[in-house]
Protein backbone atom coordinates (compact mmCIF):
# COMPACT_ATOMS: atom_id res chain seq x y z
CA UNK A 1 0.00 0.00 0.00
CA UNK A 2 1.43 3.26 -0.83
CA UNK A 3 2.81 5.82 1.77
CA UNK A 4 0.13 8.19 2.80
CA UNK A 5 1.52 11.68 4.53
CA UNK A 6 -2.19 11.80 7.28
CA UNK A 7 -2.09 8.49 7.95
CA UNK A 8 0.53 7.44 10.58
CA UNK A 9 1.09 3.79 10.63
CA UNK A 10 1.53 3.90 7.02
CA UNK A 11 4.75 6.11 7.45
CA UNK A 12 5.94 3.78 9.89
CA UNK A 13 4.76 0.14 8.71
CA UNK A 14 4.38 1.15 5.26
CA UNK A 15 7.94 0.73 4.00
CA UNK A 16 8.07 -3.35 6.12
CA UNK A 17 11.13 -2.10 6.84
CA UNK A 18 10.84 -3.24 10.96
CA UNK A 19 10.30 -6.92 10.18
CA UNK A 20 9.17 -8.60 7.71
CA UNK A 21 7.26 -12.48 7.94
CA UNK A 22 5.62 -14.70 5.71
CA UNK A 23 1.67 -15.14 6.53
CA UNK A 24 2.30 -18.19 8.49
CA UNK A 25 4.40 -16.55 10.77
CA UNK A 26 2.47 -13.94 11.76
CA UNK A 27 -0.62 -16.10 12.04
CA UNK A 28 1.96 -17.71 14.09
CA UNK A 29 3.16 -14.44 16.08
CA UNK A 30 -0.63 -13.69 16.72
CA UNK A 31 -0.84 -16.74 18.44
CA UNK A 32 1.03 -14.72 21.59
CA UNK A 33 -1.39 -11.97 21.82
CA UNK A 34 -4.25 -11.80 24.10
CA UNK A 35 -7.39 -10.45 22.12
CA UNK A 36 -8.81 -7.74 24.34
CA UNK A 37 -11.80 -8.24 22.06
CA UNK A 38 -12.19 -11.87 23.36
CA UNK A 39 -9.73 -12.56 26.43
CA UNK A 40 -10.91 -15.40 27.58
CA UNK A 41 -10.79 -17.77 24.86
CA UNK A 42 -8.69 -20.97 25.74
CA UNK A 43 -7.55 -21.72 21.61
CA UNK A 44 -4.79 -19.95 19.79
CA UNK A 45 -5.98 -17.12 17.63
CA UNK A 46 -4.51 -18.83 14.58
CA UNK A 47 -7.39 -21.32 15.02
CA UNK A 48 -9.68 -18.30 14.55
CA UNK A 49 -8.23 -17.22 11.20
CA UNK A 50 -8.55 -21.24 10.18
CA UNK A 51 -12.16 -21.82 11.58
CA UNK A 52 -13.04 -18.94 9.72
CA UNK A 53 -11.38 -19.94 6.61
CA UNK A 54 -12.87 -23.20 6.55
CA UNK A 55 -16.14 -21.72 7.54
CA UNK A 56 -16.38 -19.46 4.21
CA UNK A 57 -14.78 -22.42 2.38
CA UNK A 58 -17.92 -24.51 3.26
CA UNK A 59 -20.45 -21.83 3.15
CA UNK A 60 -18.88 -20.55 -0.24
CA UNK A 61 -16.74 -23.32 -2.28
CA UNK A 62 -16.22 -21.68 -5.47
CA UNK A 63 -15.12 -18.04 -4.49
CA UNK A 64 -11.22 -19.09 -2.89
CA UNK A 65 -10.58 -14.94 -2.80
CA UNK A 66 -12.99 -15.45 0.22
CA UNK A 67 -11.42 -18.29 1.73
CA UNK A 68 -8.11 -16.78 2.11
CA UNK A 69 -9.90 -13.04 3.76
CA UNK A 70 -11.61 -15.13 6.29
CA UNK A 71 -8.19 -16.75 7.01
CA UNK A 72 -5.90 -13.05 7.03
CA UNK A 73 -8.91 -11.05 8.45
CA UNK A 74 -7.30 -10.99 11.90
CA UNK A 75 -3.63 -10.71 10.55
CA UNK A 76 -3.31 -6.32 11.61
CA UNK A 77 -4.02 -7.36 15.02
CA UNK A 78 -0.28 -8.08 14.95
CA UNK A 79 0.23 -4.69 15.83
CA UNK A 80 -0.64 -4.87 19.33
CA UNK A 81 2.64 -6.76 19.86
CA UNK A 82 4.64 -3.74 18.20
CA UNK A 83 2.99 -1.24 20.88
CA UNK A 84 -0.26 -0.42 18.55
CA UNK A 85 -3.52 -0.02 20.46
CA UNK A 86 -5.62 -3.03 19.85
């Protein structure tokens, strides 16, 4: 996504130039984060992203663009291990 001046985290995740992971290992990384959204869940967020995956995959076999949103919807949340707000 390109650099936009009025939007903060762009000018300082834009560029990747902190770290940089494959989609595995931050689906990986979120695993370490407690969702304030949903604290008291007793499964890794990972299985999250891949319940929801699988759910759209049932629900909606032919449209595989789907599949892999419901599987990276979660990925920003990231953040919150970088010092971003959740």
């Amino acid at each position: 996504r390109p650099h936009h001046p009025s939007h903060p985290q762009s000018a300082q995740y834009g560029t990747c130039s902190l770290r940089k992971m494959s989609v595995m290992e931050a689906l990986e990384l979120l695993d370490q984060l407690v969702d304030e959204s949903d604290p008291d869940v007793d499964f890794p967020n990972s299985f999250h992203a891949y319940q929801t995956a699988e759910g759209i995959r049932r629900a909606h076999p032919d449209k595989d663009w789907f599949h892999l949103v419901g599987l990276l919807h979660d990925l920003g949340k990231v953040l919150a291990l970088f010092g971003e707000p959740q």
